[in-house]
C-alpha atoms as a PDB file:
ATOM      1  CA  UNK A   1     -15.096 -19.464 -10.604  1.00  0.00           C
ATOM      2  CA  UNK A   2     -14.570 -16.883  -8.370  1.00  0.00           C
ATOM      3  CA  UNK A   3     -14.243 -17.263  -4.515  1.00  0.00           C
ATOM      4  CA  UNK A   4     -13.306 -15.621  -1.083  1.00  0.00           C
ATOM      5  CA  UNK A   5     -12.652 -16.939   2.070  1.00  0.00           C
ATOM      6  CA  UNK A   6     -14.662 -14.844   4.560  1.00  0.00           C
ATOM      7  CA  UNK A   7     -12.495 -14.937   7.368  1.00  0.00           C
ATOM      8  CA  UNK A   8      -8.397 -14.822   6.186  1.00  0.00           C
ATOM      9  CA  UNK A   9      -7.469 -15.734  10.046  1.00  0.00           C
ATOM     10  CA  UNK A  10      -8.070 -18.875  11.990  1.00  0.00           C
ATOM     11  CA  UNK A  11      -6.368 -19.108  15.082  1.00  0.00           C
ATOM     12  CA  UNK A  12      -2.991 -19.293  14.069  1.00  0.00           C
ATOM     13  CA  UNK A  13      -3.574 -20.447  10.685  1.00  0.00           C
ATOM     14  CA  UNK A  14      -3.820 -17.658   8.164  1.00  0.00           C
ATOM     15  CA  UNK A  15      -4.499 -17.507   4.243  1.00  0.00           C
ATOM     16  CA  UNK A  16      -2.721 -16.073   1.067  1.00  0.00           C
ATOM     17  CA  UNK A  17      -3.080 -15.625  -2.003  1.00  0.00           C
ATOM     18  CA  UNK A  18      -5.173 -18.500  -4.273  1.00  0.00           C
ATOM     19  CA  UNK A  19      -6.214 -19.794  -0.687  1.00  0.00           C
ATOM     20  CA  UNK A  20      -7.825 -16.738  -0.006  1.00  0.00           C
ATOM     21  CA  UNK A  21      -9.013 -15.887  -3.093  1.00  0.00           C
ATOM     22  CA  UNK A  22      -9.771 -17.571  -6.597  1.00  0.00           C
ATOM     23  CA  UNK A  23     -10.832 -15.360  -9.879  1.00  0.00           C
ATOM     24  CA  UNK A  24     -10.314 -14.854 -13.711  1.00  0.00           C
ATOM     25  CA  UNK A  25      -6.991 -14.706 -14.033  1.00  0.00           C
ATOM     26  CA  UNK A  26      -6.978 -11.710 -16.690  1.00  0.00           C
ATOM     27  CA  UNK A  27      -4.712  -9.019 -15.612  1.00  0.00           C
ATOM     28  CA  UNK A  28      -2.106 -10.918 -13.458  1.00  0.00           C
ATOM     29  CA  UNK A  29      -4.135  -9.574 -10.703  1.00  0.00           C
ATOM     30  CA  UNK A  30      -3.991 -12.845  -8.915  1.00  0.00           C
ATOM     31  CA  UNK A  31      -0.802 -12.866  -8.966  1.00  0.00           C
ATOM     32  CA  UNK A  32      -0.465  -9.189  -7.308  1.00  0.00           C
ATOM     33  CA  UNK A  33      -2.407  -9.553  -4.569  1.00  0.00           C
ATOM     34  CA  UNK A  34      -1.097 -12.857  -3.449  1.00  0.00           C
ATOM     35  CA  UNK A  35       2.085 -11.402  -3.222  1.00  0.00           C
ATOM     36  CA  UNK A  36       0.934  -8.217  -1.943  1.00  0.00           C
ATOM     37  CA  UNK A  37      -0.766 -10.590   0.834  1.00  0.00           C
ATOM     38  CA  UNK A  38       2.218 -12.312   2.001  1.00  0.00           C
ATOM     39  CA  UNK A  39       4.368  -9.156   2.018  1.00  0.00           C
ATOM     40  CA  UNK A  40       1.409  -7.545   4.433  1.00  0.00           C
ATOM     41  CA  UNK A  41       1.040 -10.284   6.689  1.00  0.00           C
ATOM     42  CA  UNK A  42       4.952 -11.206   6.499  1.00  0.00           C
ATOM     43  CA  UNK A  43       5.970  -8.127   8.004  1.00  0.00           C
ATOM     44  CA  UNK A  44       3.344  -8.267  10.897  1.00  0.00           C
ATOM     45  CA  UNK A  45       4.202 -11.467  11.771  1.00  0.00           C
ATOM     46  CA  UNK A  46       7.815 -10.321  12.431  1.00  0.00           C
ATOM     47  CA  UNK A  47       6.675  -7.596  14.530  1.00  0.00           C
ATOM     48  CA  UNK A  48       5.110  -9.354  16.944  1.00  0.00           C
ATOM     49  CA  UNK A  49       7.605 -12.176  17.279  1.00  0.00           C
ATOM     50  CA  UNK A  50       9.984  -9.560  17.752  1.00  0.00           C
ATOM     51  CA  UNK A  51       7.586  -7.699  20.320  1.00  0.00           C
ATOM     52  CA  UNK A  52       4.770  -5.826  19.201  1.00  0.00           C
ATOM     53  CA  UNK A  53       1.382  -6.516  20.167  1.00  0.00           C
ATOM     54  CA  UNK A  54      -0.479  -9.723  18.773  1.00  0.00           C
ATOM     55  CA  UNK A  55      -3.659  -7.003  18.045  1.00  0.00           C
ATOM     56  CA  UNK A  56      -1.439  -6.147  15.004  1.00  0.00           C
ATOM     57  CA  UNK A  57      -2.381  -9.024  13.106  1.00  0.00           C
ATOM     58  CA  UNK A  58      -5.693  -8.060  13.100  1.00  0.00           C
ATOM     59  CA  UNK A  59      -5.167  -5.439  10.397  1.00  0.00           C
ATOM     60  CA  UNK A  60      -4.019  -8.323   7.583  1.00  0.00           C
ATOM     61  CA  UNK A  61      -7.865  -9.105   7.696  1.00  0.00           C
ATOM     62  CA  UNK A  62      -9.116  -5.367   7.814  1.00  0.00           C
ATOM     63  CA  UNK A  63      -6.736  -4.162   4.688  1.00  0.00           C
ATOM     64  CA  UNK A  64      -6.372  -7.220   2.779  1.00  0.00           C
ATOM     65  CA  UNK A  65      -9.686  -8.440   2.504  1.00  0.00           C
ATOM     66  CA  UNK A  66     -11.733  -5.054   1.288  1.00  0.00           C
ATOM     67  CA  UNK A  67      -8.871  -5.132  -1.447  1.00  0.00           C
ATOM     68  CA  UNK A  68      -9.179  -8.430  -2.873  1.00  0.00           C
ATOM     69  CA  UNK A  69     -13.167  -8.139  -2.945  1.00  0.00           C
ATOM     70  CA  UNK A  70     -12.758  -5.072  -4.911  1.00  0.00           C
ATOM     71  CA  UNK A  71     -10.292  -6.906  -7.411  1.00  0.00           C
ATOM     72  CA  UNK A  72     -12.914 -10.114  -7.735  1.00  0.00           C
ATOM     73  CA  UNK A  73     -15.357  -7.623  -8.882  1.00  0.00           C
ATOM     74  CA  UNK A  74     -13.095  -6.443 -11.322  1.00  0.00           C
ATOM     75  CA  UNK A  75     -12.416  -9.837 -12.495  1.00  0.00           C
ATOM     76  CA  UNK A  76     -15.864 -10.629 -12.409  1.00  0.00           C
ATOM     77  CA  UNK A  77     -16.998  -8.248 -15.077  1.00  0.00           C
ATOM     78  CA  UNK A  78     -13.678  -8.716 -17.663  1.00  0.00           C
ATOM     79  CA  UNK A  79     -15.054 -12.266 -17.538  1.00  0.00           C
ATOM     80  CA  UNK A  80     -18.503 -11.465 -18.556  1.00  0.00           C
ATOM     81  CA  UNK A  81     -16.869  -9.071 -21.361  1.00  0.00           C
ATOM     82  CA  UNK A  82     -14.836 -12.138 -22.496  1.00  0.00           C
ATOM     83  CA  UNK A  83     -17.859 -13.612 -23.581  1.00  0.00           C
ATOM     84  CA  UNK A  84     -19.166 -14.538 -27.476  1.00  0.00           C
ATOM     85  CA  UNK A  85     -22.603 -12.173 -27.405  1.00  0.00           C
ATOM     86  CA  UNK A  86     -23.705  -9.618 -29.612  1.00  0.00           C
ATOM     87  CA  UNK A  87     -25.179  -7.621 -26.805  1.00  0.00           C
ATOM     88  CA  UNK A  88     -21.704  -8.064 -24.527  1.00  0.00           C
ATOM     89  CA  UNK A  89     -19.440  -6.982 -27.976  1.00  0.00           C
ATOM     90  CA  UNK A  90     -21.708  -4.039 -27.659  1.00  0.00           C
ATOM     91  CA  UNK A  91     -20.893  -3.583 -23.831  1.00  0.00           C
ATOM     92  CA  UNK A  92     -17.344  -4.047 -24.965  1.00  0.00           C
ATOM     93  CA  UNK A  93     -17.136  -1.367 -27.747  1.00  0.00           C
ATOM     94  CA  UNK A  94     -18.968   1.035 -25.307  1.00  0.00           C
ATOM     95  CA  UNK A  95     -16.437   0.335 -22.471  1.00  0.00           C
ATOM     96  CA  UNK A  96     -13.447   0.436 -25.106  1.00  0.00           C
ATOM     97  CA  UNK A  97     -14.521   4.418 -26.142  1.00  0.00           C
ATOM     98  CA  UNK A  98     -14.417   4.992 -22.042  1.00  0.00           C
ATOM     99  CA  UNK A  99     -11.117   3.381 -21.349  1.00  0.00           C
ATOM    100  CA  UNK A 100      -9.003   5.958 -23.749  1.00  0.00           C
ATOM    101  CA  UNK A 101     -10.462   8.334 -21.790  1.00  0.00           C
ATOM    102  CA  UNK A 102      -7.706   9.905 -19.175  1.00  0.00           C
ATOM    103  CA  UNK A 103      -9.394   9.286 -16.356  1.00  0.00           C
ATOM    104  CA  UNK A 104     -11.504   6.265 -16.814  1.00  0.00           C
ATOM    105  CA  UNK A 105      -7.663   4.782 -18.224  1.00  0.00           C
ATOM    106  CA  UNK A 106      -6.247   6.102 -15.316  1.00  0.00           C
ATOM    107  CA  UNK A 107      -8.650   4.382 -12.783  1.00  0.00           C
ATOM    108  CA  UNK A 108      -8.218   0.794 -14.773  1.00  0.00           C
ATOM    109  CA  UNK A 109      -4.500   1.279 -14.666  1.00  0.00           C
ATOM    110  CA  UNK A 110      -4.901   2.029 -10.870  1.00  0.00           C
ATOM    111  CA  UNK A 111      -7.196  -1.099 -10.148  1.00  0.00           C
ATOM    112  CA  UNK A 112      -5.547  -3.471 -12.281  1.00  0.00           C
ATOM    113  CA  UNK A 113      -1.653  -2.414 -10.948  1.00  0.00           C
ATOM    114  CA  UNK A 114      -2.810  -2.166  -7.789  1.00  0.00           C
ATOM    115  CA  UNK A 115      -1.288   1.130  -7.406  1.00  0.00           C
ATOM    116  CA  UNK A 116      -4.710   2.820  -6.563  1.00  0.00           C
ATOM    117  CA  UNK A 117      -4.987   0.595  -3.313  1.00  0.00           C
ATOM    118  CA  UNK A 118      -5.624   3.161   0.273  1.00  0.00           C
ATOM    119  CA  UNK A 119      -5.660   1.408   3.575  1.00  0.00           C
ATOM    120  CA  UNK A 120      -8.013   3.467   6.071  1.00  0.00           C
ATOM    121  CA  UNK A 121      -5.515   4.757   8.387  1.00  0.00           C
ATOM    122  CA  UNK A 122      -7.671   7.645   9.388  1.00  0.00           C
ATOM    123  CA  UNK A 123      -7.856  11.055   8.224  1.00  0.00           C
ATOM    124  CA  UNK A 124      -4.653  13.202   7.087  1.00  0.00           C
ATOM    125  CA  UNK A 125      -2.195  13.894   4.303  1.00  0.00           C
ATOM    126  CA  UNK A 126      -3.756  11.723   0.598  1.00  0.00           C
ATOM    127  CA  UNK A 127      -0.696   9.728   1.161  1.00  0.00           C
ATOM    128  CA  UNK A 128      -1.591   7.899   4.267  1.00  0.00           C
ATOM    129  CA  UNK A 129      -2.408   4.843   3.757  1.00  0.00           C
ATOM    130  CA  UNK A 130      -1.073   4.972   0.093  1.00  0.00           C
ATOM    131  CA  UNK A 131       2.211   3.332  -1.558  1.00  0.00           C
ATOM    132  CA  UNK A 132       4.661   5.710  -1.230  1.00  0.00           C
ATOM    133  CA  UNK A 133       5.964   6.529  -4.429  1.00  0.00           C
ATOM    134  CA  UNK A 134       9.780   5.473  -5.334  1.00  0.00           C
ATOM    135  CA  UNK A 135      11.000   8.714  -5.196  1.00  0.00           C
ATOM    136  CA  UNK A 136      14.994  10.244  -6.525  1.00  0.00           C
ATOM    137  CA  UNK A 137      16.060  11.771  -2.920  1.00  0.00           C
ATOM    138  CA  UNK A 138      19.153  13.695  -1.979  1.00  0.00           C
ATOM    139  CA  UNK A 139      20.661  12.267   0.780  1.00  0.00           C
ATOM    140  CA  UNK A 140      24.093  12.828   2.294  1.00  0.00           C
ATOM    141  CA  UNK A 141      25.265   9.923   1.407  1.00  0.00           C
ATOM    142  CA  UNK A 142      24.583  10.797  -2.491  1.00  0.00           C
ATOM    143  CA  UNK A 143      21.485  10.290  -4.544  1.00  0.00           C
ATOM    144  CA  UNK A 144      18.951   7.251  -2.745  1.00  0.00           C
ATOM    145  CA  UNK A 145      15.857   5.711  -4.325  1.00  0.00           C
ATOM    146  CA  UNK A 146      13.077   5.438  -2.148  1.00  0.00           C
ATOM    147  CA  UNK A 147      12.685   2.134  -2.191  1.00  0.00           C
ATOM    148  CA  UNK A 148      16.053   1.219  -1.984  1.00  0.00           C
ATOM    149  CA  UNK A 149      16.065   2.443   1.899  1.00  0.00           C
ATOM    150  CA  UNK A 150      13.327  -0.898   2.394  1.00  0.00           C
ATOM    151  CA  UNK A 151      15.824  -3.851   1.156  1.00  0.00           C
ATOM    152  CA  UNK A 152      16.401  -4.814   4.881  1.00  0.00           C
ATOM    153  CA  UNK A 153      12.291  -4.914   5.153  1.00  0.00           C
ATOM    154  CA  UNK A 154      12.907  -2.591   7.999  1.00  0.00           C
ATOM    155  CA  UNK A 155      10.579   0.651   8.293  1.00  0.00           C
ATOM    156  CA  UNK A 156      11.751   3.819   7.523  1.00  0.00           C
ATOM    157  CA  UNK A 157      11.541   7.881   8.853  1.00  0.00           C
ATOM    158  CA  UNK A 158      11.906  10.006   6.212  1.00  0.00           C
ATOM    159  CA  UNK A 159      12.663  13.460   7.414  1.00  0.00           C
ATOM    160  CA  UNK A 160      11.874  15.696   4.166  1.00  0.00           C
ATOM    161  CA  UNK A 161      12.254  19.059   6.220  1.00  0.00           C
ATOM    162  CA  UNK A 162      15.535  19.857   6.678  1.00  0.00           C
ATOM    163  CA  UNK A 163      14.969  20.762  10.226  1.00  0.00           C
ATOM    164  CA  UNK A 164      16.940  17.195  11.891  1.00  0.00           C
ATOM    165  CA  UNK A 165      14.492  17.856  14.924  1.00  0.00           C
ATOM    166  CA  UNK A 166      12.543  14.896  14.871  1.00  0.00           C
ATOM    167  CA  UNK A 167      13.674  11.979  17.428  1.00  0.00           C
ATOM    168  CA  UNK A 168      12.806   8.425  17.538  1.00  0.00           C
ATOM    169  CA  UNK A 169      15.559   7.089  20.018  1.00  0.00           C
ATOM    170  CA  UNK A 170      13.222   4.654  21.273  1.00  0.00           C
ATOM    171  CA  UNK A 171      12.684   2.933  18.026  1.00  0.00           C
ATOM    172  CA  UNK A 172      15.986   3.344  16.817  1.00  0.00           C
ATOM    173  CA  UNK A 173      16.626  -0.444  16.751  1.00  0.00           C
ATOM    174  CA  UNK A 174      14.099  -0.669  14.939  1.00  0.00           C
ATOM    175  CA  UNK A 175      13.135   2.112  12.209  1.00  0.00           C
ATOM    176  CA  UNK A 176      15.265   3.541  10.050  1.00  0.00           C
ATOM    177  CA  UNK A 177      15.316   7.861  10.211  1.00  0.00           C
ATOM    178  CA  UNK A 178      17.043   9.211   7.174  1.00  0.00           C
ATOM    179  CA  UNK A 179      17.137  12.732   6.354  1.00  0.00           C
ATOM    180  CA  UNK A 180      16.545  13.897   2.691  1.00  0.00           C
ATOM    181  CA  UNK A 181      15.262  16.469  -0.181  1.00  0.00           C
ATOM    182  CA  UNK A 182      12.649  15.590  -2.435  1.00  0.00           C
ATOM    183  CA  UNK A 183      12.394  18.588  -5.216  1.00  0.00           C
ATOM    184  CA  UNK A 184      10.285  17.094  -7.793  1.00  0.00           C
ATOM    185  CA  UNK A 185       6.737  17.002  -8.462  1.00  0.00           C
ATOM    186  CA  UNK A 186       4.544  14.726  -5.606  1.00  0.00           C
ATOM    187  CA  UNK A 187       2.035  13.128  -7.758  1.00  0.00           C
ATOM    188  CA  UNK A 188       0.025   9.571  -6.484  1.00  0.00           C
ATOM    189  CA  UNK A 189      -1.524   6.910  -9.432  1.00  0.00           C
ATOM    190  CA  UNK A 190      -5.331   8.238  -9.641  1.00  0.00           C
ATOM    191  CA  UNK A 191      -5.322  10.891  -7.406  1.00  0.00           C
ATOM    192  CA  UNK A 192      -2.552  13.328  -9.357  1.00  0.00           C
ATOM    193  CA  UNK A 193      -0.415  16.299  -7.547  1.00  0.00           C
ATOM    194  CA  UNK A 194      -0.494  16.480  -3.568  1.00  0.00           C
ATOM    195  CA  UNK A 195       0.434  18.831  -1.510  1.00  0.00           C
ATOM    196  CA  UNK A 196       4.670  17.850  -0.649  1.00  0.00           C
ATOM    197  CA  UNK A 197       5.434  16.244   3.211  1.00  0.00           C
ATOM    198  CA  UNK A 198       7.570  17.290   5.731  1.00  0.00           C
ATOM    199  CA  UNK A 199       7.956  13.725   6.670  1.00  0.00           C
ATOM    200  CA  UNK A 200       6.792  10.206   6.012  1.00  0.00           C
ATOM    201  CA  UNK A 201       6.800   6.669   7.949  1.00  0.00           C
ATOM    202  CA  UNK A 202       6.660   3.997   5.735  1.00  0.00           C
ATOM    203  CA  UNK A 203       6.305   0.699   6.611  1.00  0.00           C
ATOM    204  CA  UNK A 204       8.247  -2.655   5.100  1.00  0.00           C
ATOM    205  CA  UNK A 205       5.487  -3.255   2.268  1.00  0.00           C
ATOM    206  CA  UNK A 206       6.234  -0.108   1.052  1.00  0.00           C
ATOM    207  CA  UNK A 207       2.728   1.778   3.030  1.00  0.00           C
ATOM    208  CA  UNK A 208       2.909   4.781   4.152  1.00  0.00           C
ATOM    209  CA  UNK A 209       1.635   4.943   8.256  1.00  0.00           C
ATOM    210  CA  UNK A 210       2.041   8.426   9.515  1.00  0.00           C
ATOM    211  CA  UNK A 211       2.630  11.880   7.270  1.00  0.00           C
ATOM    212  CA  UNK A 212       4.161  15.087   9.019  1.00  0.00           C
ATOM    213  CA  UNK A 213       2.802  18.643   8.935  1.00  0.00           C
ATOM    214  CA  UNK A 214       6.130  20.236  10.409  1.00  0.00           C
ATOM    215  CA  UNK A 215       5.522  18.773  13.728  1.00  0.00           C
ATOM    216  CA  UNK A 216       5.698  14.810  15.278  1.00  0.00           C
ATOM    217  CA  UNK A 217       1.745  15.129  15.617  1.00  0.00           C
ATOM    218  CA  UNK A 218       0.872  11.402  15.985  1.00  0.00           C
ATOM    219  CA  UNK A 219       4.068  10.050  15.214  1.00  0.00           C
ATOM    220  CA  UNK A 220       4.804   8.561  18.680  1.00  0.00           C
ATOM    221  CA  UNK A 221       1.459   6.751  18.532  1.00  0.00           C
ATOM    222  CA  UNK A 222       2.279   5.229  14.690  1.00  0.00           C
ATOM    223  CA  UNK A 223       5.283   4.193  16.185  1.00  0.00           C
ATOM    224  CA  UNK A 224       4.075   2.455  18.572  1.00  0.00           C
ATOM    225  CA  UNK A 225       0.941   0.953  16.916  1.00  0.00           C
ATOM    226  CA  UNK A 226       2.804  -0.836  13.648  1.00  0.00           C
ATOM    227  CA  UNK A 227       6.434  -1.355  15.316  1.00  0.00           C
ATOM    228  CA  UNK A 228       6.100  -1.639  19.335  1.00  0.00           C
ATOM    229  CA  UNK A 229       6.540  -0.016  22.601  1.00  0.00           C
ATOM    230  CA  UNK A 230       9.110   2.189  23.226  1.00  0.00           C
END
């Protein structure tokens, strides 16, 4: 059986996980993108009790939904592979020879992790709107994983420049700005190598909202669209 609500928001009821969504449980993907739900729309909720506009739960429907009708597709045809046919063991062996392939293996790995999931933020930098990847910074209080800094589910400003000129006073009771070096290699699940940042906002679930050029291009206006007025 495999099942989506259409609408994930009534009102001020919304749904999660198996009440949103019911598929083949191969994978553990159910499992993923329940939590994955209630880490989304937990955040939001916060941010509006605590201030920001209501409008901002309107985005749990626009990224959640597109990425849980992607994953019931998935589910959808490992079910039909699951099945006792001569013809479908043929399908299977065919798909098999495909799936040690480095990029088709890739692209499963991706899907099935959840680690391939972009939320349209616009256009910019390939890690908008990507899982920012838990990263070995050099801070000055000593080494700092990446995702370490999101414990207190409170956003943070990575400053990866070395220039200490960006300011977000306004916010500062509410985002986190840490400066720090990066040295390694920036490479995203799927996608590979990208070009290196001079500064990311990431969001409590981990998302990345706003990627710097050098300059705060846009930055007051991600700001103030995820985490409030000034």
């Amino acid at each position: 059986m495999t099942r989506q609500a259409a609408p994930y928001r009534a009102g001020r009821v919304f749904l999660a996980g198996d009440s949103a969504h019911v598929h083949y449980p191969a994978g553990g993907q159910g499992l993923s993108l329940g939590v994955q739900d209630a880490v989304n729309l937990g955040w939001k909720l916060a941010q509006v009790v605590h201030g920001t506009s209501v409008t901002l739960l309107d985005t749990y429907q626009d990224e959640r939904h597109p990425v849980a009708a992607r994953a019931l597709q998935h589910t959808m045809a490992q079910g039909v592979l699951q099945r006792p046919d001569e013809r479908i063991k043929a399908l299977v062996d065919m798909v098999s020879e495909l799936a040690v392939m480095d990029e088709p293996r890739k692209r499963l790995a991706g899907l099935i992790s959840g680690l391939d999931i972009h939320y349209d933020l616009g256009e910019g930098h390939p890690l908008l709107g990507r899982r920012m990847p838990d990263l070995d910074l050099v801070t000055s209080d000593g080494p700092r994983r990446v995702f370490t800094l999101l414990h207190d589910a409170k956003p943070v400003l990575l400053n990866l420049a070395g220039s200490g000129d960006i300011d977000i006073t306004p916010w500062a009771d509410r985002v986190q700005l840490m400066e720090a070096e990066y040295v390694g290699l920036w490479e995203l699940p799927v996608l590979g190598a990208v070009t290196a940042p001079a500064a990311v906002l990431i969001r409590p679930d981990g998302y990345v909202a706003w990627v710097g050029d050098g300059t705060d291009t846009g930055l007051r206006d991600a700001l103030t669209s995820w985490f409030g007025t000034p």
